[in-house]
Protein backbone atom coordinates (compact mmCIF):
# COMPACT_ATOMS: atom_id res chain seq x y z
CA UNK A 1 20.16 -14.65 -21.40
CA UNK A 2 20.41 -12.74 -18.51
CA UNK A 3 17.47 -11.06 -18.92
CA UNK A 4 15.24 -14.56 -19.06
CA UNK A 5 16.84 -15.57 -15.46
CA UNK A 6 15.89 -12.19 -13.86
CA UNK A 7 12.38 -11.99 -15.69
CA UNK A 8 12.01 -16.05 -14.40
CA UNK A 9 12.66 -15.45 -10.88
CA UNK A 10 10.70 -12.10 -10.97
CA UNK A 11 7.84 -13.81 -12.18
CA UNK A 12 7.78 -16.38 -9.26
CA UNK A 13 9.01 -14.11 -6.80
CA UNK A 14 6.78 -10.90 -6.75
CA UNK A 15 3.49 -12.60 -5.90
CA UNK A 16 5.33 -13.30 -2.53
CA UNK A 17 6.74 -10.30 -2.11
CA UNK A 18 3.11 -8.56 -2.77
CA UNK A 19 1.26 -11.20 -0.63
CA UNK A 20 3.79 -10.70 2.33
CA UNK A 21 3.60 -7.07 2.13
CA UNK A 22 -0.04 -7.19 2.29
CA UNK A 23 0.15 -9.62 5.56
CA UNK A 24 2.07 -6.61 6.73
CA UNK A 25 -0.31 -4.20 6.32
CA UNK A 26 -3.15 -6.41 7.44
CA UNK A 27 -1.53 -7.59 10.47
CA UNK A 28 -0.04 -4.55 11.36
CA UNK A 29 -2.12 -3.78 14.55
CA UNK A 30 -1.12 -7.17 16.15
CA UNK A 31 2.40 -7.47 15.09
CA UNK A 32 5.48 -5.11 13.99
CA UNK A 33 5.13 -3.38 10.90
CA UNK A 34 1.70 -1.43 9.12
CA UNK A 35 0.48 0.12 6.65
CA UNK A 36 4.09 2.32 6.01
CA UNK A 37 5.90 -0.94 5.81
CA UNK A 38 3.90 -3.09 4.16
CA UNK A 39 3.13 -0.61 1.52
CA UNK A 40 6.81 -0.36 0.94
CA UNK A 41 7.46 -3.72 0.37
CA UNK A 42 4.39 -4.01 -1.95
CA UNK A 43 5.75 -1.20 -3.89
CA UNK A 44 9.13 -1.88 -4.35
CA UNK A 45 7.72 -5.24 -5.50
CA UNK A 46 5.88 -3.48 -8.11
CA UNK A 47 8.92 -1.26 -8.86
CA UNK A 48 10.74 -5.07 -9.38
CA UNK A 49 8.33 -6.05 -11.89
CA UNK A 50 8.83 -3.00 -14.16
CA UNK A 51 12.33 -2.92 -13.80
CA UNK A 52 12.53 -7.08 -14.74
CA UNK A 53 10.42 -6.78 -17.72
CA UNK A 54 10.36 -2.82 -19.28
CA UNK A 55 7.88 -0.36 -17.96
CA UNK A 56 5.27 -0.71 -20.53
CA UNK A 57 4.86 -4.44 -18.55
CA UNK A 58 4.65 -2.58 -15.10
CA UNK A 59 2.18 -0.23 -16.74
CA UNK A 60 -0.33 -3.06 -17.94
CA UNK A 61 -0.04 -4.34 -14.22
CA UNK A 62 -0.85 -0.97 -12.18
CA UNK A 63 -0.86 2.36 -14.51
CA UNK A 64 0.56 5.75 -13.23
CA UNK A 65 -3.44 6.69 -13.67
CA UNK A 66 -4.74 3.59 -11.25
CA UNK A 67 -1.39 4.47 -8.60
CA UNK A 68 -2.78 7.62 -8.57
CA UNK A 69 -6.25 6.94 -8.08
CA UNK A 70 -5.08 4.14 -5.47
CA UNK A 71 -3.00 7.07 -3.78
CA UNK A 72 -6.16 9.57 -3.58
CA UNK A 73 -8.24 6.90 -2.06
CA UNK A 74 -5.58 5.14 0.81
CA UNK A 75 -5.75 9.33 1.97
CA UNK A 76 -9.45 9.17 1.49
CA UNK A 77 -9.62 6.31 3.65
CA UNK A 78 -7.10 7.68 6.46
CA UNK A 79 -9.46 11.18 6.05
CA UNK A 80 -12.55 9.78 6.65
CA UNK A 81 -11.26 6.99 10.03
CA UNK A 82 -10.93 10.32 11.35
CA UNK A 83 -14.44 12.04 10.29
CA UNK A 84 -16.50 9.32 11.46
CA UNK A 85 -14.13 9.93 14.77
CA UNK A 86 -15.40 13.66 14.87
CA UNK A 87 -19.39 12.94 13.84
CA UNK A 88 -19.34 10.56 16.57
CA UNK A 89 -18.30 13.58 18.96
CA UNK A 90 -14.89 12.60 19.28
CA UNK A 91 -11.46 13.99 18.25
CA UNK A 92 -10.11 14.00 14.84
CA UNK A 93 -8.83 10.00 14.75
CA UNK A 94 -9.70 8.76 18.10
CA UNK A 95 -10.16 4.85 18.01
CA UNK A 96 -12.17 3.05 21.02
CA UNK A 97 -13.37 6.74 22.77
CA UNK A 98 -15.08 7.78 19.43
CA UNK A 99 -17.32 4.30 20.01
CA UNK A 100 -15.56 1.85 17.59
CA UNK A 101 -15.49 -1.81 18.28
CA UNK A 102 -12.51 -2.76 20.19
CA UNK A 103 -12.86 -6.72 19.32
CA UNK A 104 -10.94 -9.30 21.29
CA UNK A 105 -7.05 -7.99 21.56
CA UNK A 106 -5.00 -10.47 19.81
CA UNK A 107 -7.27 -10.80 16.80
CA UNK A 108 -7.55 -9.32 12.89
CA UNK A 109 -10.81 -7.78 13.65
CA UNK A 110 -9.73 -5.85 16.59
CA UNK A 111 -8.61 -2.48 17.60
CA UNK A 112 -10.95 -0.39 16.63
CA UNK A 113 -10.62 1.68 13.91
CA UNK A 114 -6.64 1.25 13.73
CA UNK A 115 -6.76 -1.76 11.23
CA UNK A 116 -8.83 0.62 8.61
CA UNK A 117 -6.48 3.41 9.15
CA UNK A 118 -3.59 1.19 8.45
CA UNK A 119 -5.17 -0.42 5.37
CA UNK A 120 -5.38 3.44 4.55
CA UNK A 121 -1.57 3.93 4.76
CA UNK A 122 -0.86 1.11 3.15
CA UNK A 123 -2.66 1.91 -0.21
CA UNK A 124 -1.07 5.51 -0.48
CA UNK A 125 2.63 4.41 0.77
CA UNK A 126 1.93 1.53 -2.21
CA UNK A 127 0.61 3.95 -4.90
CA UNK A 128 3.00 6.44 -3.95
CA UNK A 129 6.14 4.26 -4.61
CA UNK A 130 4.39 3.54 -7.92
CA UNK A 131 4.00 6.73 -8.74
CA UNK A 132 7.11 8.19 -7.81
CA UNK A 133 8.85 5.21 -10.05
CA UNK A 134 6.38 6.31 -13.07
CA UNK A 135 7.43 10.15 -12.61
CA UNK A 136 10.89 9.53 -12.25
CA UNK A 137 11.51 7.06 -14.71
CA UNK A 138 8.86 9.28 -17.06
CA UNK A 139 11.28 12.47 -16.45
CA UNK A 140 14.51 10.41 -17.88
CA UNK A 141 12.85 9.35 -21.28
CA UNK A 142 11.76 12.73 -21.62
CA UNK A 143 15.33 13.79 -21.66
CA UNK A 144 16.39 11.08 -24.28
């Protein structure tokens, strides 16, 4: 019975928790927070899911193979903000001096390159909480 209540309020409550962790991330040049907090919320609510239902549920949502292939790319992401910083003659992750767009301050496409970077962070602090659950939780049924 207990388990129906928990899986019930899971199921309403984690599209929330994802959709407010991804406002994080998104608005995380204009506001507190970014792509380390967001990502964390949006992870633990993935980590909420499997632990509600059984991890073969969490798996059909995100698989330790897709958190891991999310992971690689959020770095990819952060790795190559910063190229595009040094082929434009600039140091490694400079925003407005390497010739990016600065926008109009106060606004979700401004910034520069800042709102890519954190978009970045958010996808491997995300995958990485996934993907730390799926090892750790992997490494105690192995044991069993």
């Amino acid at each position: 019975m207990e388990d129906q209540i928990v899986r019930m309020i899971c199921r309403v409550i984690v599209p929330f928790i994802q959709i407010y962790g991804m406002f994080i991330i998104i608005f995380g040049h204009l506001s507190p927070g970014g792509g380390f907090a967001g990502g964390a919320i949006a992870g633990a609510s993935m980590v909420l899911f499997a632990l509600s239902f059984n991890l073969q549920a969490g798996s059909k949502k995100i698989s330790e193979e897709s958190a891991s292939l999310l992971e690689s790319g959020g770095a990819l992401v952060f790795v190559l903000a910063g190229v595009v910083a040094l082929v434009l003659g600039a140091n490694y992750l400079t925003n407005l001096e390497a010739g990016f767009p600065a926008g109009t301050p106060g606004r979700l496409f401004s910034a520069g390159v800042i709102p890519v970077i954190t978009l970045g962070l958010g996808l491997k602090v995300t995958s990485s909480i996934v993907t730390l659950f799926y090892h750790l939780i992997g490494g105690e049924e192995e044991e069993h």
